[in-house]
C-alpha atoms as a PDB file:
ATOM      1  CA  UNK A   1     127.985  80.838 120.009  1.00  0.00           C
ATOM      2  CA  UNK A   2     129.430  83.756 118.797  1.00  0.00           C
ATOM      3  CA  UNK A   3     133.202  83.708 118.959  1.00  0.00           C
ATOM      4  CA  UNK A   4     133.382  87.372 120.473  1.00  0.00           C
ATOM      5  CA  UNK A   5     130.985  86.585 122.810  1.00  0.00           C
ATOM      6  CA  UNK A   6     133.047  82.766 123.975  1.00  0.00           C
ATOM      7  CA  UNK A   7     135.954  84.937 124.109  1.00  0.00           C
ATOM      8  CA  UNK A   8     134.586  87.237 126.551  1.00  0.00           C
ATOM      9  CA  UNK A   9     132.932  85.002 128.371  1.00  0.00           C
ATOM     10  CA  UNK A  10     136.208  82.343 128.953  1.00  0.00           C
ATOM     11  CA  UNK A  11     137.738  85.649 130.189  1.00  0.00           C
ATOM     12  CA  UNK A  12     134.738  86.341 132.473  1.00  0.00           C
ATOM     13  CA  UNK A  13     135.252  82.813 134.037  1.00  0.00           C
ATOM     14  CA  UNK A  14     138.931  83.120 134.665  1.00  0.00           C
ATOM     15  CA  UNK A  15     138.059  86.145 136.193  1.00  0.00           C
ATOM     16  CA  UNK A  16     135.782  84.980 138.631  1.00  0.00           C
ATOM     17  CA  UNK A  17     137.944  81.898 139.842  1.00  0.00           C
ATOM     18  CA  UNK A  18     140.867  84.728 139.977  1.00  0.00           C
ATOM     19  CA  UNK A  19     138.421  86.589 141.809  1.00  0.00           C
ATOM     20  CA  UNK A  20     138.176  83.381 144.891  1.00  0.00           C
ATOM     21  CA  UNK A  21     142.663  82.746 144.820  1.00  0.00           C
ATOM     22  CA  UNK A  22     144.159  83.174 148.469  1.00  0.00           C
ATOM     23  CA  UNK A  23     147.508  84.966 148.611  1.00  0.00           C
ATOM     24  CA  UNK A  24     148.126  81.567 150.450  1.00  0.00           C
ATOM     25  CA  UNK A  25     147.378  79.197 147.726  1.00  0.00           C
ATOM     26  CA  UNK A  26     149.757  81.202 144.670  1.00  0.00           C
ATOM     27  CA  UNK A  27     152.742  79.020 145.164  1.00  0.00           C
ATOM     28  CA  UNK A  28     150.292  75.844 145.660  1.00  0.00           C
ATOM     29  CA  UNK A  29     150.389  72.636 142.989  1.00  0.00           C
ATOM     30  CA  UNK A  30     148.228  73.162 139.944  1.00  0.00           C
ATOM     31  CA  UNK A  31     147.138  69.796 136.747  1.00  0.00           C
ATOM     32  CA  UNK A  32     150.036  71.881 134.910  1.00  0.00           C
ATOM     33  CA  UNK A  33     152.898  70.082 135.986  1.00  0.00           C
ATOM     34  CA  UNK A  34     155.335  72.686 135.480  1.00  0.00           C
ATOM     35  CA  UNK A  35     153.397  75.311 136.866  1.00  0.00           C
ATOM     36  CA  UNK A  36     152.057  76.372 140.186  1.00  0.00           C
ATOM     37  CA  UNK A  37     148.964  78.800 140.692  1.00  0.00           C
ATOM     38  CA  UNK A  38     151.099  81.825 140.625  1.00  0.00           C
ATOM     39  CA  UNK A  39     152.754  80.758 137.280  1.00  0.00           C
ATOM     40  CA  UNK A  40     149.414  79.886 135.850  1.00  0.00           C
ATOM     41  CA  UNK A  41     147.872  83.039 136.135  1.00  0.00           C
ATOM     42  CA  UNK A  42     151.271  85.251 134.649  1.00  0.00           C
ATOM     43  CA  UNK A  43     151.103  82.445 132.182  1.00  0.00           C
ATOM     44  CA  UNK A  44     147.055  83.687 131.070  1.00  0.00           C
ATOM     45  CA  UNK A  45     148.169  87.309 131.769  1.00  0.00           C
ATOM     46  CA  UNK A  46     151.012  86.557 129.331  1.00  0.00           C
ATOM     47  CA  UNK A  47     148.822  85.199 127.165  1.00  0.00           C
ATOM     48  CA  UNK A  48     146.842  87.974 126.929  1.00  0.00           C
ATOM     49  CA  UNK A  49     149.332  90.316 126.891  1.00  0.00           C
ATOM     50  CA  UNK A  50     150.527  88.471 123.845  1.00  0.00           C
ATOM     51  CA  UNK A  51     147.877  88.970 121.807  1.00  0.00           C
ATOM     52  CA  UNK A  52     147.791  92.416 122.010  1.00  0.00           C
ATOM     53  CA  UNK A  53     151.173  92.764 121.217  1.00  0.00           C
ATOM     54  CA  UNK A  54     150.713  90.691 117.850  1.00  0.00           C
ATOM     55  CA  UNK A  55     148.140  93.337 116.898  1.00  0.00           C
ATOM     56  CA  UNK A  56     151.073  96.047 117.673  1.00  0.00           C
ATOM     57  CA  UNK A  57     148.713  97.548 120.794  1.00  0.00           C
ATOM     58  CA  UNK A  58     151.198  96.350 123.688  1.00  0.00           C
ATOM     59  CA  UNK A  59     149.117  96.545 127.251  1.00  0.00           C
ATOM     60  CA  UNK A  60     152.262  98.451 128.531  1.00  0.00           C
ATOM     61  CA  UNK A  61     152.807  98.292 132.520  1.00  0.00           C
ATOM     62  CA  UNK A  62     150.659  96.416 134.274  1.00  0.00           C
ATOM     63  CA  UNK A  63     149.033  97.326 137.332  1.00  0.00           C
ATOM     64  CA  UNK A  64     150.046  95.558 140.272  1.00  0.00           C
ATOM     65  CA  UNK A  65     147.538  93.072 141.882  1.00  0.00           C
ATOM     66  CA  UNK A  66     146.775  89.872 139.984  1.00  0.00           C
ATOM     67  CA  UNK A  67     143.217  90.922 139.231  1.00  0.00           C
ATOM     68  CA  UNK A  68     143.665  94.494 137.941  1.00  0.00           C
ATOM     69  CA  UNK A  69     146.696  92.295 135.778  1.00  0.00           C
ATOM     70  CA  UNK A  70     144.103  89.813 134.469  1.00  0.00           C
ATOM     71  CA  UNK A  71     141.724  92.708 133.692  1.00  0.00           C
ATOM     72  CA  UNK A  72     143.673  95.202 131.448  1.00  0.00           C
ATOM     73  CA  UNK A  73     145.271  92.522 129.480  1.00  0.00           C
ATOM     74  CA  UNK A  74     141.723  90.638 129.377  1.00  0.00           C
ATOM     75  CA  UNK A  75     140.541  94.153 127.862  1.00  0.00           C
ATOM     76  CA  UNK A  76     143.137  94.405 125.574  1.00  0.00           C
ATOM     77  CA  UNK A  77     142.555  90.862 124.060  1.00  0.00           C
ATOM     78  CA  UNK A  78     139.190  91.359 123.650  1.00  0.00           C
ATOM     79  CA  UNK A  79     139.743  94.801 121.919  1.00  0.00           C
ATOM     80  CA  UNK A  80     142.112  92.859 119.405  1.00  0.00           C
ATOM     81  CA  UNK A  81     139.534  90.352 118.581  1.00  0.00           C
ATOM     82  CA  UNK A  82     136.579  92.825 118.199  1.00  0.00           C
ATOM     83  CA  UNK A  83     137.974  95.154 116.042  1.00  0.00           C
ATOM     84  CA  UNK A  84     136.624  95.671 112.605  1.00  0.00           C
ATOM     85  CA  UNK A  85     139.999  93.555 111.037  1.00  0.00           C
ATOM     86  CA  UNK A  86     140.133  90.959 114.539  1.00  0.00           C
ATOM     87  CA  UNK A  87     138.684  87.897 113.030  1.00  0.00           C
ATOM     88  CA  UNK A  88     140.162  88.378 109.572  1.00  0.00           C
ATOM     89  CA  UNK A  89     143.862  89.596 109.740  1.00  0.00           C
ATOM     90  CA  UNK A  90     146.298  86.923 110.034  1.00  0.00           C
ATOM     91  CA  UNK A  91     148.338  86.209 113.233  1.00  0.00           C
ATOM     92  CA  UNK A  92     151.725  84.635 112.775  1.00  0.00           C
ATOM     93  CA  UNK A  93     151.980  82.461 115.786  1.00  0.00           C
ATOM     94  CA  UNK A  94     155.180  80.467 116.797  1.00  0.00           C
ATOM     95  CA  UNK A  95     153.504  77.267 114.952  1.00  0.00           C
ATOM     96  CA  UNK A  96     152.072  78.761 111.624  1.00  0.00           C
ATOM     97  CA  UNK A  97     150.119  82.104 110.561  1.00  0.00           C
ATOM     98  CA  UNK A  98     146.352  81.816 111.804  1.00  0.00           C
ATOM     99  CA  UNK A  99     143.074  83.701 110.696  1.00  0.00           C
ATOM    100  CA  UNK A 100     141.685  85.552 113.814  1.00  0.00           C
ATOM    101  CA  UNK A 101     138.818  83.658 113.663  1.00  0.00           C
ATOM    102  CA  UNK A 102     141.137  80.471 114.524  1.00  0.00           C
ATOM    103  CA  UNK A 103     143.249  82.677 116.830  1.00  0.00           C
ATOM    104  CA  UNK A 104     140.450  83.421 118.758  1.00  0.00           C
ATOM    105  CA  UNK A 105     138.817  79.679 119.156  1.00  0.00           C
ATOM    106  CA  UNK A 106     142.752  78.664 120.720  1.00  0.00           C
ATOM    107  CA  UNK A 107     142.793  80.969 123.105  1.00  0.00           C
ATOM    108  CA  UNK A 108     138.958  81.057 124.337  1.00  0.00           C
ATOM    109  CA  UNK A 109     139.750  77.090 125.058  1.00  0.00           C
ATOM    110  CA  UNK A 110     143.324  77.711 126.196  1.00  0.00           C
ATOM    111  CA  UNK A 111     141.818  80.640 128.801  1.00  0.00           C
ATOM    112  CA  UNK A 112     138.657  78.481 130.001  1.00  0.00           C
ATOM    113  CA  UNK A 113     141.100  74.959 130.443  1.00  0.00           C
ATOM    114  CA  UNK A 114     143.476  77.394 132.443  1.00  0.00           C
ATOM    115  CA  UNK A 115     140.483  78.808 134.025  1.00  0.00           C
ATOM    116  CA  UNK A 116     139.433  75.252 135.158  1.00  0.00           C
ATOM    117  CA  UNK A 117     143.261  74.453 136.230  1.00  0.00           C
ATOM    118  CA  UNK A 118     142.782  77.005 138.844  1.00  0.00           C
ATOM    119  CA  UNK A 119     139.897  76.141 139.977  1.00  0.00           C
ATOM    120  CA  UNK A 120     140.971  72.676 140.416  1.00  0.00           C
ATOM    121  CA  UNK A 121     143.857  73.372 142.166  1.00  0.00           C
ATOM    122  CA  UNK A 122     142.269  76.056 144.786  1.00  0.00           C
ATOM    123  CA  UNK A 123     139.714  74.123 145.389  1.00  0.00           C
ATOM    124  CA  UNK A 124     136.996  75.613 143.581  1.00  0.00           C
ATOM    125  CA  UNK A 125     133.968  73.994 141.839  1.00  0.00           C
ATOM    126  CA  UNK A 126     135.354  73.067 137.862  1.00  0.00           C
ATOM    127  CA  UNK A 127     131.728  72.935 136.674  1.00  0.00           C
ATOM    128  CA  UNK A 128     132.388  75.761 134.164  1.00  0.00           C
ATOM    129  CA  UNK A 129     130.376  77.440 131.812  1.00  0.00           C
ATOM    130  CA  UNK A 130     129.110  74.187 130.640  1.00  0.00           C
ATOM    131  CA  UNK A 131     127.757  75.732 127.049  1.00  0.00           C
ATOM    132  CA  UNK A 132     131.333  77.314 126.522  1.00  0.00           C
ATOM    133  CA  UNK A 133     132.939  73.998 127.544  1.00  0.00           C
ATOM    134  CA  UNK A 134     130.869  71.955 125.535  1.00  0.00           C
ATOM    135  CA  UNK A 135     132.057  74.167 122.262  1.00  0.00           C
ATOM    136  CA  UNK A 136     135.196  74.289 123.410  1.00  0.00           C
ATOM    137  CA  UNK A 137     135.828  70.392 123.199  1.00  0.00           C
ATOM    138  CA  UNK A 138     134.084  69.662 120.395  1.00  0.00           C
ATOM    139  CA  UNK A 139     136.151  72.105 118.760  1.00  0.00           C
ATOM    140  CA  UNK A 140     139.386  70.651 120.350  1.00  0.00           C
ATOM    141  CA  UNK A 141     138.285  67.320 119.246  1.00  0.00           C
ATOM    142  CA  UNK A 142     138.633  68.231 115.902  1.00  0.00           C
ATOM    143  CA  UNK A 143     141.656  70.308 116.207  1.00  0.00           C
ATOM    144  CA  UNK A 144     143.784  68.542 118.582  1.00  0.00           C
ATOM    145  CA  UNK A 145     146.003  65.482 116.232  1.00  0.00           C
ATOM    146  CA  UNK A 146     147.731  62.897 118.273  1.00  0.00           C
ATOM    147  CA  UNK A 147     150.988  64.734 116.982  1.00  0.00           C
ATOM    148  CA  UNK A 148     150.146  67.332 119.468  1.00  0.00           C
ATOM    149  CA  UNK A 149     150.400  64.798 122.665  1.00  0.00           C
ATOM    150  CA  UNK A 150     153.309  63.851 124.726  1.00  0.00           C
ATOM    151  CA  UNK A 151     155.940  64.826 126.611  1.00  0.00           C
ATOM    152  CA  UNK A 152     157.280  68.341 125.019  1.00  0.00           C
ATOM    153  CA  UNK A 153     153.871  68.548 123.416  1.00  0.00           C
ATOM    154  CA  UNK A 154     151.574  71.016 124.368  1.00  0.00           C
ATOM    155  CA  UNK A 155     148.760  68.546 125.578  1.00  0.00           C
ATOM    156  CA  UNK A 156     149.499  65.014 127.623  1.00  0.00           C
ATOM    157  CA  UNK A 157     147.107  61.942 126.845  1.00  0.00           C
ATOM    158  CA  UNK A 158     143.221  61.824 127.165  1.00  0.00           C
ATOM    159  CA  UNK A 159     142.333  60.799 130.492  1.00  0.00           C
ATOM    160  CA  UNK A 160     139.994  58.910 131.516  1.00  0.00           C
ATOM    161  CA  UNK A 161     136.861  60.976 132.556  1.00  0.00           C
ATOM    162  CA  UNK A 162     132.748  59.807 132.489  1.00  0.00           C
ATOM    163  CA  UNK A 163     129.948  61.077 130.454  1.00  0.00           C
ATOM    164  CA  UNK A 164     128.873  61.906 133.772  1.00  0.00           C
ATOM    165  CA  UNK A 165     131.080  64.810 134.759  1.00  0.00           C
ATOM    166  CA  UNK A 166     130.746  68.156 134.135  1.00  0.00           C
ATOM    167  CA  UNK A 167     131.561  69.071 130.386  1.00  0.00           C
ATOM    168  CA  UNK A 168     134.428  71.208 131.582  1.00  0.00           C
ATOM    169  CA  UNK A 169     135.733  68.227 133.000  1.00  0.00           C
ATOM    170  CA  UNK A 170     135.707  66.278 130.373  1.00  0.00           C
ATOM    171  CA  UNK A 171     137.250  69.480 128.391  1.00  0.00           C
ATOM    172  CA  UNK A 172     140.101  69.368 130.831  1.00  0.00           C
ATOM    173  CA  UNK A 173     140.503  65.487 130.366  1.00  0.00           C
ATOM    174  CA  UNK A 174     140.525  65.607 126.890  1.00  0.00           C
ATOM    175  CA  UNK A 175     143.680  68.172 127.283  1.00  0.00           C
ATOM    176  CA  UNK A 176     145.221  65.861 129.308  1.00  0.00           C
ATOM    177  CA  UNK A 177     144.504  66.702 132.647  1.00  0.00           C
ATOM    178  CA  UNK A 178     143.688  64.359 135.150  1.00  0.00           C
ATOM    179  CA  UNK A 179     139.871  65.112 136.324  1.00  0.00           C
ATOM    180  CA  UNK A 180     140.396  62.922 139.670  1.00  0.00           C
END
């Protein structure tokens, strides 16, 4: 798949589970620990907003509602990434200095595993974008070193999930999140 194309779509899924939150359900539990649903979705706003501002195009002030949030920063990601220099100018991240075109493949997984985090914990059906997911964990497979697991590590252990489940499941299991 075309790594413009994932990128956009991952964004397209968050947007639709964003889409089906309940003002009700923002301060509810969510598979990231440390976060509950309201923190999750500043934390992919953020995350957005972030990548724009490594490009030097800041989003600026948001507008208020979480969707209209998610959107413009969405926009502005997906501007960074398709511009004629996106894939090949270098990012320096907090954990080394990345080619777009590996910039992009971390956060198309890290916005379709949050995307599946919130569906999980509002109740919504975490059979995402199987294609997507299916790229997406191959590609983590081969990214992710055991170095990168454990407490203070971005990802916790494997857990257990069947060949069975939907890809994204087995997606979020592989990042440590428990699928039961």
């Amino acid at each position: 798949m075309d790594q413009l194309a994932a990128h956009r779509q991952a964004l397209d899924v968050f947007a639709s589970v964003l889409a089906n939150v309940r003002d009700d359900q923002l301060g509810g539990p969510t598979p990231c620990a440390d976060w509950d649903v309201q923190a999750l979705i500043d934390h992919v706003v953020q995350g957005n907003a972030w990548v724009a501002a490594l490009a030097e195009q800041p989003v600026g002030d948001l507008p208020q509602g979480r969707d209209a949030a998610f959107a413009r920063t969405a926009e502005a990601a997906q501007a960074v990434f398709a511009a004629s220099d996106g894939l090949t100018r270098t990012f320096n991240l907090p954990f080394g200095a990345f080619p777009g075109t590996a910039f992009i493949g971390l956060r198309t997984t890290d916005v379709l595993t949050h995307a599946w985090d919130l569906a999980k914990a509002t109740g919504q059906p975490t059979d995402l974008a199987p294609d997507l997911a299916a790229e997406a964990l191959e590609a983590s497979r081969m990214r992710i070193q055991p170095a990168f697991r454990g407490p203070g590590m971005p990802f916790g252990p494997e857990q257990p999930c069947g060949d069975d489940r939907p890809v994204a499941d087995r997606l979020a299991a592989f990042l440590g999140r428990s699928v039961d």
